[in-house]
Protein backbone atom coordinates (compact mmCIF):
# COMPACT_ATOMS: atom_id res chain seq x y z
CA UNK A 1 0.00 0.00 0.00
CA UNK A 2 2.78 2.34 0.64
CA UNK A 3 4.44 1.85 -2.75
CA UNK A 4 1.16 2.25 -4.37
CA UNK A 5 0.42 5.43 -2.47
CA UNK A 6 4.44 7.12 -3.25
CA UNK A 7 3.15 6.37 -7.14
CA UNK A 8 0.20 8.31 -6.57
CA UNK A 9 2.10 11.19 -5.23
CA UNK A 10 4.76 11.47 -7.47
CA UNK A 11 1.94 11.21 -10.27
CA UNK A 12 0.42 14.03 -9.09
CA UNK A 13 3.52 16.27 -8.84
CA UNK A 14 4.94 15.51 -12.04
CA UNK A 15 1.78 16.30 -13.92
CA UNK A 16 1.45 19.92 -11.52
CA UNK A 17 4.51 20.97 -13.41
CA UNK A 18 3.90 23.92 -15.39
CA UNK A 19 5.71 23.29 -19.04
CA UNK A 20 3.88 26.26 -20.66
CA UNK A 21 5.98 29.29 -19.31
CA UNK A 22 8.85 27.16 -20.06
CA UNK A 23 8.21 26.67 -23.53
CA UNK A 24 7.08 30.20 -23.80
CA UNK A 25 9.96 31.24 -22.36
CA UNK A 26 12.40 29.47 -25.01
CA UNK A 27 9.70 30.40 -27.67
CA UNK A 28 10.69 34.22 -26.38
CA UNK A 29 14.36 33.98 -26.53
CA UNK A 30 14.00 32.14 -29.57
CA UNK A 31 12.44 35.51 -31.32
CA UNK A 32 14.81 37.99 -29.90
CA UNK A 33 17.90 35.97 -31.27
CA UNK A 34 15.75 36.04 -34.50
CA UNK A 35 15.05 39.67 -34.76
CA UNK A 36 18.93 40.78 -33.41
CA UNK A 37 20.36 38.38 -36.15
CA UNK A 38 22.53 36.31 -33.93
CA UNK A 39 23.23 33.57 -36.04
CA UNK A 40 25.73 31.73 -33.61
CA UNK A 41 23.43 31.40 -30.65
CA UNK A 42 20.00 31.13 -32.99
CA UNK A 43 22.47 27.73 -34.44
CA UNK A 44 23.23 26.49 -31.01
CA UNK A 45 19.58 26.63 -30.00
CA UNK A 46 19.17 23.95 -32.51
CA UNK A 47 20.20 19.98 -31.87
CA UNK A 48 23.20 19.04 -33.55
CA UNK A 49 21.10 16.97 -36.30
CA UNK A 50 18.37 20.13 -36.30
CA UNK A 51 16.80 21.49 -39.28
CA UNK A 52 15.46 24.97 -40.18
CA UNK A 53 12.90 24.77 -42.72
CA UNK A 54 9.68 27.24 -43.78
CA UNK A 55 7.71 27.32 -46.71
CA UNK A 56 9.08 29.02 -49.68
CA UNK A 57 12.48 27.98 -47.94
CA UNK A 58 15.24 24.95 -48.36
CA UNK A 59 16.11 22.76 -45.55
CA UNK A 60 19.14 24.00 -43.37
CA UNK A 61 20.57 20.59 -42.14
CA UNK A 62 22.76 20.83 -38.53
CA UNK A 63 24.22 23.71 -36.56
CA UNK A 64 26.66 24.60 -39.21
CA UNK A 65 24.61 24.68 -42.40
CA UNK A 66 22.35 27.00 -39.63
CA UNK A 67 25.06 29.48 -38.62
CA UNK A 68 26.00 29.90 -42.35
CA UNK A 69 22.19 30.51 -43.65
């Protein structure tokens, strides 16, 4: 019964995490290296296998081919 009532807690905790002002958060510093044109940091925001993609656009393969778009 113990075991089953740690689950039950940790359950709850995980899932009262709050993701959303993370992600908007990234999302935020995301758009200011955008708009100041910092290509170095806008690349390492990116995984090392990463692409950068749009419509109307090619596909920017890895950190490298992102810092040199």
């Amino acid at each position: 019964m113990k075991y089953y009532s740690f689950l039950i807690i940790v359950l709850l905790l995980s899932a009262c995490v709050d993701r959303k002002t993370e992600i908007e958060s990234a999302m935020r510093q995301y758009d200011h290296l955008t708009f100041r044109m910092n290509g170095d940091s806008l690349a390492d925001t990116y995984t090392t296998n990463g692409v950068l993609g749009g419509k109307g656009m090619g596909k920017y393969i890895s950190r490298d081919s992102i810092r040199k778009f």
